[in-house]
PDB file of N, CA and C in Angstrom:
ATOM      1  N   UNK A   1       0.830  -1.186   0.000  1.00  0.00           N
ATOM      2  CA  UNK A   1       0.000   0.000   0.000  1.00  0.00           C
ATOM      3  C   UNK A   1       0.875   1.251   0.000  1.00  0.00           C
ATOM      4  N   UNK A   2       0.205   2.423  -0.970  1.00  0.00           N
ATOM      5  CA  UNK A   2       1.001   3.653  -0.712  1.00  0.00           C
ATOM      6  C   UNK A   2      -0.350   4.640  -0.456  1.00  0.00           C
ATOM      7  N   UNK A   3       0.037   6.032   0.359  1.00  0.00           N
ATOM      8  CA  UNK A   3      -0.559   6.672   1.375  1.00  0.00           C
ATOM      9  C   UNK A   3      -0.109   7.441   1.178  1.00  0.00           C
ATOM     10  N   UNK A   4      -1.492   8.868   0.177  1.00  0.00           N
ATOM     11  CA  UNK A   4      -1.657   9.888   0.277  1.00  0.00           C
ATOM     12  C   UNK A   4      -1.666  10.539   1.750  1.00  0.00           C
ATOM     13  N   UNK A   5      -1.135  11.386   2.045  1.00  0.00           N
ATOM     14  CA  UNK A   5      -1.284  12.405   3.383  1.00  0.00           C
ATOM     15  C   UNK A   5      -1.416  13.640   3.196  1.00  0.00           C
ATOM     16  N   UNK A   6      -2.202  14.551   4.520  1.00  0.00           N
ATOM     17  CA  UNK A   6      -2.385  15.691   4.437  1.00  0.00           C
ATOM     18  C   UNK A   6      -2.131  15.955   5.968  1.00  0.00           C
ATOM     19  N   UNK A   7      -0.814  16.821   6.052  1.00  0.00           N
ATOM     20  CA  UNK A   7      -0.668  17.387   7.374  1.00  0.00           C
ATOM     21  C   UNK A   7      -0.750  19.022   7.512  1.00  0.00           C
ATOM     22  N   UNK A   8      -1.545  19.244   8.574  1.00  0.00           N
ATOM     23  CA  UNK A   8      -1.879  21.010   9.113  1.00  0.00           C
ATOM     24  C   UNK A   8      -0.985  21.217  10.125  1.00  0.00           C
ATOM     25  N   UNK A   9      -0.093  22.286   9.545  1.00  0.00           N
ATOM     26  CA  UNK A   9       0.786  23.117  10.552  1.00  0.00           C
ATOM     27  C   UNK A   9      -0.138  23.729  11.143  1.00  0.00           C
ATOM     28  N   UNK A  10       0.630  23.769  12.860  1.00  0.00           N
ATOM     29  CA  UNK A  10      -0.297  24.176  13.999  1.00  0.00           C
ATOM     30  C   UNK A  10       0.528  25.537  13.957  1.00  0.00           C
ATOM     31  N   UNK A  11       1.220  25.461  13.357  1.00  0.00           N
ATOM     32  CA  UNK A  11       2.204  27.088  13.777  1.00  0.00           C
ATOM     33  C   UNK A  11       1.752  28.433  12.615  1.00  0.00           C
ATOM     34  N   UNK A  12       1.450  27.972  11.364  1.00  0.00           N
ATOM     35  CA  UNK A  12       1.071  28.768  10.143  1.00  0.00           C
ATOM     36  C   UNK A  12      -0.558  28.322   9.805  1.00  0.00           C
ATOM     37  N   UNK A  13      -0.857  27.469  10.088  1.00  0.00           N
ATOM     38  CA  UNK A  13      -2.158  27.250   9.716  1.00  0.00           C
ATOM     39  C   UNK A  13      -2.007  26.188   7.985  1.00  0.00           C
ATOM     40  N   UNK A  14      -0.767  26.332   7.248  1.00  0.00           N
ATOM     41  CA  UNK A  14      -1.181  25.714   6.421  1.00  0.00           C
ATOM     42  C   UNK A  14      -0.947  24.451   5.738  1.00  0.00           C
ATOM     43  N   UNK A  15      -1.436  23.658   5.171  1.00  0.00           N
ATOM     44  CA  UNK A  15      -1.441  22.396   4.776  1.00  0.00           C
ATOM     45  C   UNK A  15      -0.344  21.791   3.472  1.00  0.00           C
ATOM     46  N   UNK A  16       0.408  20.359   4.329  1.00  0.00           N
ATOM     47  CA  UNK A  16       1.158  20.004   3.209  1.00  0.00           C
ATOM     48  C   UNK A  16       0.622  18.645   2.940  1.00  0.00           C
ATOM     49  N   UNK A  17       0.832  18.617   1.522  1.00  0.00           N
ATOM     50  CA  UNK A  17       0.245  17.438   1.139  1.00  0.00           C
ATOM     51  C   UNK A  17       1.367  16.349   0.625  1.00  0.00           C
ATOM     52  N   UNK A  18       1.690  15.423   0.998  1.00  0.00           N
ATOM     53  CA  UNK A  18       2.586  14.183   0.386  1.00  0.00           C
ATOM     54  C   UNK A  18       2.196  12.703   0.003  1.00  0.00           C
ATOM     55  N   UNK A  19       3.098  12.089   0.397  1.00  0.00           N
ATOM     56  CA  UNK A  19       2.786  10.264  -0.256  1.00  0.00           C
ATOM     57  C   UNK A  19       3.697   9.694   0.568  1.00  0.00           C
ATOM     58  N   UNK A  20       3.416   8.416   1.074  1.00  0.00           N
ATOM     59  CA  UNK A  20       4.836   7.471   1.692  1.00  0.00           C
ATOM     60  C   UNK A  20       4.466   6.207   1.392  1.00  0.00           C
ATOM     61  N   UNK A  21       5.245   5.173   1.622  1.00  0.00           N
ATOM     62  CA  UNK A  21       4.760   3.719   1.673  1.00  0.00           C
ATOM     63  C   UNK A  21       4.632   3.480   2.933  1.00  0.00           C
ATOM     64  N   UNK A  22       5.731   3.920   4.046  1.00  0.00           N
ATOM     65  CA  UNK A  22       5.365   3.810   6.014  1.00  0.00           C
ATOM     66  C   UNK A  22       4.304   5.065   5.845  1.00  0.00           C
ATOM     67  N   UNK A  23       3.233   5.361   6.071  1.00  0.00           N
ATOM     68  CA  UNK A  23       2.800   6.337   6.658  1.00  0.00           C
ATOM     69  C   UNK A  23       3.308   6.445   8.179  1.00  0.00           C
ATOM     70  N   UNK A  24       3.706   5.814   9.345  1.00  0.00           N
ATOM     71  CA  UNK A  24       3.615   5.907  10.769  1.00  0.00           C
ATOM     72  C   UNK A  24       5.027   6.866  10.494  1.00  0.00           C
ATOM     73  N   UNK A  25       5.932   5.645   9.865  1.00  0.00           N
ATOM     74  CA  UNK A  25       7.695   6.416   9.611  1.00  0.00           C
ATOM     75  C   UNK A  25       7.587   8.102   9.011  1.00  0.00           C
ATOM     76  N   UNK A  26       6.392   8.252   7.923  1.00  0.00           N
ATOM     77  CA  UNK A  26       6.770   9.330   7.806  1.00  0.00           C
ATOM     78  C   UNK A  26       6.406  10.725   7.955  1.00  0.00           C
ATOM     79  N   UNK A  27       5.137  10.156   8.869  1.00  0.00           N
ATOM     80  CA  UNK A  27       4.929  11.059  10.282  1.00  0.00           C
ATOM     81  C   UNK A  27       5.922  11.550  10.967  1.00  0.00           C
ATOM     82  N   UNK A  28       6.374  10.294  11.690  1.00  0.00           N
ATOM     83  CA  UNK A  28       7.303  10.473  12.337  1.00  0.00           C
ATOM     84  C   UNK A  28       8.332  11.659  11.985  1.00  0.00           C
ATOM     85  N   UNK A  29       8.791  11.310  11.213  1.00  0.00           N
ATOM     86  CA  UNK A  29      10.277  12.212  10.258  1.00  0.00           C
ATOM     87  C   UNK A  29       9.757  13.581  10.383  1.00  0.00           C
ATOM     88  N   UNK A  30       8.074  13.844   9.653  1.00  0.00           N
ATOM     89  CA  UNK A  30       7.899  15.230   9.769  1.00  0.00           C
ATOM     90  C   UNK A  30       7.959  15.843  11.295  1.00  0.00           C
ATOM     91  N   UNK A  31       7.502  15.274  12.370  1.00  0.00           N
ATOM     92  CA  UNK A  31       7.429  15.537  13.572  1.00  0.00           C
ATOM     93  C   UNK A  31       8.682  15.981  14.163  1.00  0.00           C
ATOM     94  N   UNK A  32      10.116  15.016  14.062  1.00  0.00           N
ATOM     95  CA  UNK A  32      11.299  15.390  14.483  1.00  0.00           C
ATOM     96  C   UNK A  32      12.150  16.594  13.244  1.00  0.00           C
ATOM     97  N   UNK A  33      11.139  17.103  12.459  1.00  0.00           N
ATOM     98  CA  UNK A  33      12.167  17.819  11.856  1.00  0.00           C
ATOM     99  C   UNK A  33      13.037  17.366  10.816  1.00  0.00           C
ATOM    100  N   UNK A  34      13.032  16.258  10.274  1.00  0.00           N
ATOM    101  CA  UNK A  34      13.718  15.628   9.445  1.00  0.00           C
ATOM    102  C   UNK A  34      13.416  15.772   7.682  1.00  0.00           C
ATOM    103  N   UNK A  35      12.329  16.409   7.952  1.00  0.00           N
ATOM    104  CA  UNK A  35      12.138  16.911   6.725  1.00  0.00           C
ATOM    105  C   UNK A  35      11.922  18.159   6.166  1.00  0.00           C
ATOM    106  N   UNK A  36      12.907  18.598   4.781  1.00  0.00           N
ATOM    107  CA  UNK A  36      13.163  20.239   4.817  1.00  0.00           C
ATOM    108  C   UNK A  36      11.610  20.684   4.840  1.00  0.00           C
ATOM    109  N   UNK A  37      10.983  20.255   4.047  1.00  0.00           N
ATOM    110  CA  UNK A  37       9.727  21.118   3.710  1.00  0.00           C
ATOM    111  C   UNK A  37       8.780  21.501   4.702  1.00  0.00           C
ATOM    112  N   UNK A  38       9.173  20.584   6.062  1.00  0.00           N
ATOM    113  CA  UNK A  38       8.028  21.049   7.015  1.00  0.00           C
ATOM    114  C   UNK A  38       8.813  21.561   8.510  1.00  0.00           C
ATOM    115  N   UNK A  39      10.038  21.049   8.241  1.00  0.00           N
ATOM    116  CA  UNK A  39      11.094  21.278   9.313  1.00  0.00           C
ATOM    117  C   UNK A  39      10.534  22.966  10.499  1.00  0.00           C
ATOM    118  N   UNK A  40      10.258  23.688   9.543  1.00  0.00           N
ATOM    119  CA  UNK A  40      10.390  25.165  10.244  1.00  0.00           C
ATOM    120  C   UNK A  40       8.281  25.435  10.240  1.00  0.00           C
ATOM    121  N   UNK A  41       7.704  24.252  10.062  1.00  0.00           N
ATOM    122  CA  UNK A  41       6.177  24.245  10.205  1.00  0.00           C
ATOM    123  C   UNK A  41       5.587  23.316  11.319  1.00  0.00           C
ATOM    124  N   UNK A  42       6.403  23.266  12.013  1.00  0.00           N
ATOM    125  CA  UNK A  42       5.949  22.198  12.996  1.00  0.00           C
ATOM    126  C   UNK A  42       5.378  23.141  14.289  1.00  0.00           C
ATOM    127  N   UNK A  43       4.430  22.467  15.275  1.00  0.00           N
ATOM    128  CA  UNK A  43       4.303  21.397  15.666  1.00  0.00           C
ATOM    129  C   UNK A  43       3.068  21.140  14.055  1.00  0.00           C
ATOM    130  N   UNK A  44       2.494  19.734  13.995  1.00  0.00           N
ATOM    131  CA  UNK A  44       2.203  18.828  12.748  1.00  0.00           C
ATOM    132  C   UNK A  44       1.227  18.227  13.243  1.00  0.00           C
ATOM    133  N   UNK A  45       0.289  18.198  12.447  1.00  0.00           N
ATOM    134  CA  UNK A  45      -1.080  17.379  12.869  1.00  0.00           C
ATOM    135  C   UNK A  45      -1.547  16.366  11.609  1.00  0.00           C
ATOM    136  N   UNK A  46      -1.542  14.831  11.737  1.00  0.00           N
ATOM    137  CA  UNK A  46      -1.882  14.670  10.558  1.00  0.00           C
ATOM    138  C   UNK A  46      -3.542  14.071   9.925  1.00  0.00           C
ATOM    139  N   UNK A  47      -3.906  15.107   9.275  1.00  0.00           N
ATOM    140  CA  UNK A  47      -5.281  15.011   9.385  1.00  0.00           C
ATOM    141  C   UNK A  47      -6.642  14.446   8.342  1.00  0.00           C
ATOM    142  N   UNK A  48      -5.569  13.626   7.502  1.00  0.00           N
ATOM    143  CA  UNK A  48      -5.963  13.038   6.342  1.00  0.00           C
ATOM    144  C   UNK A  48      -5.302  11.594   5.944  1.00  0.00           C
ATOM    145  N   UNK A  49      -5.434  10.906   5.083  1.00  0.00           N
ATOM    146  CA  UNK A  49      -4.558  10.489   4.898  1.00  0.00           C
ATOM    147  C   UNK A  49      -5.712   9.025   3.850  1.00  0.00           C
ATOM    148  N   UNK A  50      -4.972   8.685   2.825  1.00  0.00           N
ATOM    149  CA  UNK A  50      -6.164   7.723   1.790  1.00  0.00           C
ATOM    150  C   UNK A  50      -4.855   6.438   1.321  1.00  0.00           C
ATOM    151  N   UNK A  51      -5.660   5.395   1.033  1.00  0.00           N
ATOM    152  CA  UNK A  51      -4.352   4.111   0.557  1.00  0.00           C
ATOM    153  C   UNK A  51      -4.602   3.577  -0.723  1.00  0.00           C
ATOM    154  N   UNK A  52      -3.496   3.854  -1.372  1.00  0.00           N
ATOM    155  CA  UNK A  52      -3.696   3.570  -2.592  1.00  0.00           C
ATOM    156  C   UNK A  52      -2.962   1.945  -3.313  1.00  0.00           C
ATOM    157  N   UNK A  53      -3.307   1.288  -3.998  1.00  0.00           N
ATOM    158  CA  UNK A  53      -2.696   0.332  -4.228  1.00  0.00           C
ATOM    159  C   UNK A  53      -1.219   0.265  -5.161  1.00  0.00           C
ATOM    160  N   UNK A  54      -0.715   1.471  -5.198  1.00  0.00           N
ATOM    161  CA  UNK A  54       0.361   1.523  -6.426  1.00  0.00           C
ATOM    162  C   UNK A  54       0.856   2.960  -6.227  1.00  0.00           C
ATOM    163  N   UNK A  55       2.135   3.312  -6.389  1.00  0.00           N
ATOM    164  CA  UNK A  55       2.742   4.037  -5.741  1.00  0.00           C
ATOM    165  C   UNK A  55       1.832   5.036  -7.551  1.00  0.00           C
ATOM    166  N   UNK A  56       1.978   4.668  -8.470  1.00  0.00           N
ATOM    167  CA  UNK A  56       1.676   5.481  -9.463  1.00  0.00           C
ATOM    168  C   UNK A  56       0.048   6.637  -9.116  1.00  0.00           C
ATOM    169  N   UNK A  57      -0.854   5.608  -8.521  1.00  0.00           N
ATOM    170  CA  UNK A  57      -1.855   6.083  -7.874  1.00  0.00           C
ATOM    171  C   UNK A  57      -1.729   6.955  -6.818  1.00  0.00           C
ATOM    172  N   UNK A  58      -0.859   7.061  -6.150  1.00  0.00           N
ATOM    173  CA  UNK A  58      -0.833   7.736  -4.848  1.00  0.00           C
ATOM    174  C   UNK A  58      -0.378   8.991  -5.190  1.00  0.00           C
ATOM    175  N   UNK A  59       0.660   8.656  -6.463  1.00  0.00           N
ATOM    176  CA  UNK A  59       1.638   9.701  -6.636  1.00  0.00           C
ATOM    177  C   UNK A  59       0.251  10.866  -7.805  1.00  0.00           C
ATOM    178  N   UNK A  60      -0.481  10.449  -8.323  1.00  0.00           N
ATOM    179  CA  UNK A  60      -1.943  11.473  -8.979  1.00  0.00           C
ATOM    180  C   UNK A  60      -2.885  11.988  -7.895  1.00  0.00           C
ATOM    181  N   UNK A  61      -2.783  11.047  -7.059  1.00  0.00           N
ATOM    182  CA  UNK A  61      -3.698  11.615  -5.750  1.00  0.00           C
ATOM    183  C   UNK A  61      -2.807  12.808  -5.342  1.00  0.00           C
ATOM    184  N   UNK A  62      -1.986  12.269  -5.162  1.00  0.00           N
ATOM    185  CA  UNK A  62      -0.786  13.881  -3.922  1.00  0.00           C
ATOM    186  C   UNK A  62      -1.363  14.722  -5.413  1.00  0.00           C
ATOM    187  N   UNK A  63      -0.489  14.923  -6.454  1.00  0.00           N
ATOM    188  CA  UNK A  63      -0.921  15.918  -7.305  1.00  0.00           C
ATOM    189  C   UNK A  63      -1.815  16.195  -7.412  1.00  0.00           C
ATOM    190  N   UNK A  64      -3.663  15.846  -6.941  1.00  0.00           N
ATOM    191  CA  UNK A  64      -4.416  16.464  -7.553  1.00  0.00           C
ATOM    192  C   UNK A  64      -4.730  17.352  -6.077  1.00  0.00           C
ATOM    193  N   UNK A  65      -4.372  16.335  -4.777  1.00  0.00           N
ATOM    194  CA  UNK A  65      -4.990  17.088  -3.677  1.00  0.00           C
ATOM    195  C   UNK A  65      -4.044  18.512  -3.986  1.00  0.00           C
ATOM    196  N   UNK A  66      -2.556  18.989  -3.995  1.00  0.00           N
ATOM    197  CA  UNK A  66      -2.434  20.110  -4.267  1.00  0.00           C
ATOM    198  C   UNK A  66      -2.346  21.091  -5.256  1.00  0.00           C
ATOM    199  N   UNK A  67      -3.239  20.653  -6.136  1.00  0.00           N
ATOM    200  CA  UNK A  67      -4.219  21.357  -6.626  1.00  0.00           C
ATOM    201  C   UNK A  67      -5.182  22.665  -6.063  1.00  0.00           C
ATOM    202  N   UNK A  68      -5.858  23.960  -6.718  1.00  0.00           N
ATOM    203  CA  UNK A  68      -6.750  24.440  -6.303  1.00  0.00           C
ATOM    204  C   UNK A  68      -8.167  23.650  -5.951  1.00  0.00           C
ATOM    205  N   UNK A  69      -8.371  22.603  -6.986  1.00  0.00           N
ATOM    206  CA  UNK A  69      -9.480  22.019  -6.696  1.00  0.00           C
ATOM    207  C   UNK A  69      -9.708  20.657  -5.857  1.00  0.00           C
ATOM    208  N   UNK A  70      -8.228  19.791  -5.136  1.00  0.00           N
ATOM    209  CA  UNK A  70      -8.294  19.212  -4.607  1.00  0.00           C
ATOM    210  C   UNK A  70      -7.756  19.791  -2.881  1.00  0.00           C
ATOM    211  N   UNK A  71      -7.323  21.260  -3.177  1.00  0.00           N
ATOM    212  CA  UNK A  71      -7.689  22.105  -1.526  1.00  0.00           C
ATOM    213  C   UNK A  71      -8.835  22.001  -1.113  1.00  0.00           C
ATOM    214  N   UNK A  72     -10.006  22.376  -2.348  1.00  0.00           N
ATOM    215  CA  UNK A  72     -11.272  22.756  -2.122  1.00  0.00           C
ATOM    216  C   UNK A  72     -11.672  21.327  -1.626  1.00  0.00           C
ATOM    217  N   UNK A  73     -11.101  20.252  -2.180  1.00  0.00           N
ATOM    218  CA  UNK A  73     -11.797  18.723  -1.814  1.00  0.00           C
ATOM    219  C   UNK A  73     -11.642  18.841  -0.217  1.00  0.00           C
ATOM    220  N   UNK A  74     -10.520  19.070   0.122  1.00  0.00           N
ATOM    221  CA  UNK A  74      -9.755  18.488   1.525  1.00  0.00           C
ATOM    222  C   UNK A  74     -10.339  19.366   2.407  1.00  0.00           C
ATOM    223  N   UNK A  75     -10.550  20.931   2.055  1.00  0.00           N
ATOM    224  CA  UNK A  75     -11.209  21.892   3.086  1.00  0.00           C
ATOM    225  C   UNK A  75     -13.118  21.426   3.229  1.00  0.00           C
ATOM    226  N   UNK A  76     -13.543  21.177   2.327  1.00  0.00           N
ATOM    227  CA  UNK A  76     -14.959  20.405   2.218  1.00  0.00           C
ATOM    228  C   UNK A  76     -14.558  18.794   2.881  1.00  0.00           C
ATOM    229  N   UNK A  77     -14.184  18.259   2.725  1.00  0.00           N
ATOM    230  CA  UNK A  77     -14.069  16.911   3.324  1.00  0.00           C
ATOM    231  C   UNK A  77     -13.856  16.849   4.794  1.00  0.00           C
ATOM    232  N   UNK A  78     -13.317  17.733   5.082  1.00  0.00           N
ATOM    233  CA  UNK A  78     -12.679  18.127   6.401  1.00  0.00           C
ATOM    234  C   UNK A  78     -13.511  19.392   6.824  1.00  0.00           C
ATOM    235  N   UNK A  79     -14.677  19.808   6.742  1.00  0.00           N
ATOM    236  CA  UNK A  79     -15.295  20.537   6.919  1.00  0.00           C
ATOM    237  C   UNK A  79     -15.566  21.160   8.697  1.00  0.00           C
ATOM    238  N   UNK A  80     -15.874  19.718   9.064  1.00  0.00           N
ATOM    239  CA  UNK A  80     -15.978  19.985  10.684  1.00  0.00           C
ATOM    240  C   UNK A  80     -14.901  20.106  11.014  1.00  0.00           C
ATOM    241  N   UNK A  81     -13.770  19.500  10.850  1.00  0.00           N
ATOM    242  CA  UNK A  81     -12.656  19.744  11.469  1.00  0.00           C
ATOM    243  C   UNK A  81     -11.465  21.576  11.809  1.00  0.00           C
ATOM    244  N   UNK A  82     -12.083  21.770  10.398  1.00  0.00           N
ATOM    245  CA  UNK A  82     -11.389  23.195  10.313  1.00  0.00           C
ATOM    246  C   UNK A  82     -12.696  24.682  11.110  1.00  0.00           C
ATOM    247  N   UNK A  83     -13.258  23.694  10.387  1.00  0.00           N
ATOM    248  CA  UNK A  83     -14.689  24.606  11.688  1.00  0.00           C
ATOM    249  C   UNK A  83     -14.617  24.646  13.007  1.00  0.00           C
ATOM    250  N   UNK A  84     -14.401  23.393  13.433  1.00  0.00           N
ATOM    251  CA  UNK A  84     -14.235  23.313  15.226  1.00  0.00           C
ATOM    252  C   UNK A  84     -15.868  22.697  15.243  1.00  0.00           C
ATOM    253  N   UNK A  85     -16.557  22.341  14.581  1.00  0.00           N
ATOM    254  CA  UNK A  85     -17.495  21.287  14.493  1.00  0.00           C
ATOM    255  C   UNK A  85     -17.894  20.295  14.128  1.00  0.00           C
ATOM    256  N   UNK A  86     -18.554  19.536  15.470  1.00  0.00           N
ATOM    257  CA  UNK A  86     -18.245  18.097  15.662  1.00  0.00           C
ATOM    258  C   UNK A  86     -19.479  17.462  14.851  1.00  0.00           C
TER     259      UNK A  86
END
């Protein structure tokens, strides 16, 4: 399995979107800083996340979620969450 993700910086408010084959490992990594792109966006919440059967699949998913129209998916999908309603 490979695993679209979507993590919300608690420090800027805004959302990065990636792919891993560990999702737990590469949580992890973003959490300690180990990775440039989120290194200076932490603390990290991860608040999405979909499994795809083929890294080729996962890798069109990440591209479409950061997209304008796959923000709009993730902010609608996640609707209560960014609201603060349950």
């Amino acid at each position: 399995m490979f695993y679209t993700y979507v993590l919300h910086s608690l420090k800027d408010g805004n959302l990065y979107v990636g792919y891993t084959k560990d999702l737990n490992l590469r949580f992890e990594q973003h959490q300690k800083g180990q990775v440039e792109s989120t290194m200076n966006r932490r603390p990290l919440e991860l608040i999405y996340y979909e499994a795809c059967l083929t890294q080729a699949d996962a890798l069109k998913r990440e591209k479409y979620l950061k997209t304008h129209y796959g923000r709009m998916f993730i902010k609608n999908r996640l609707k209560s969450y960014f609201t603060g309603q349950a």
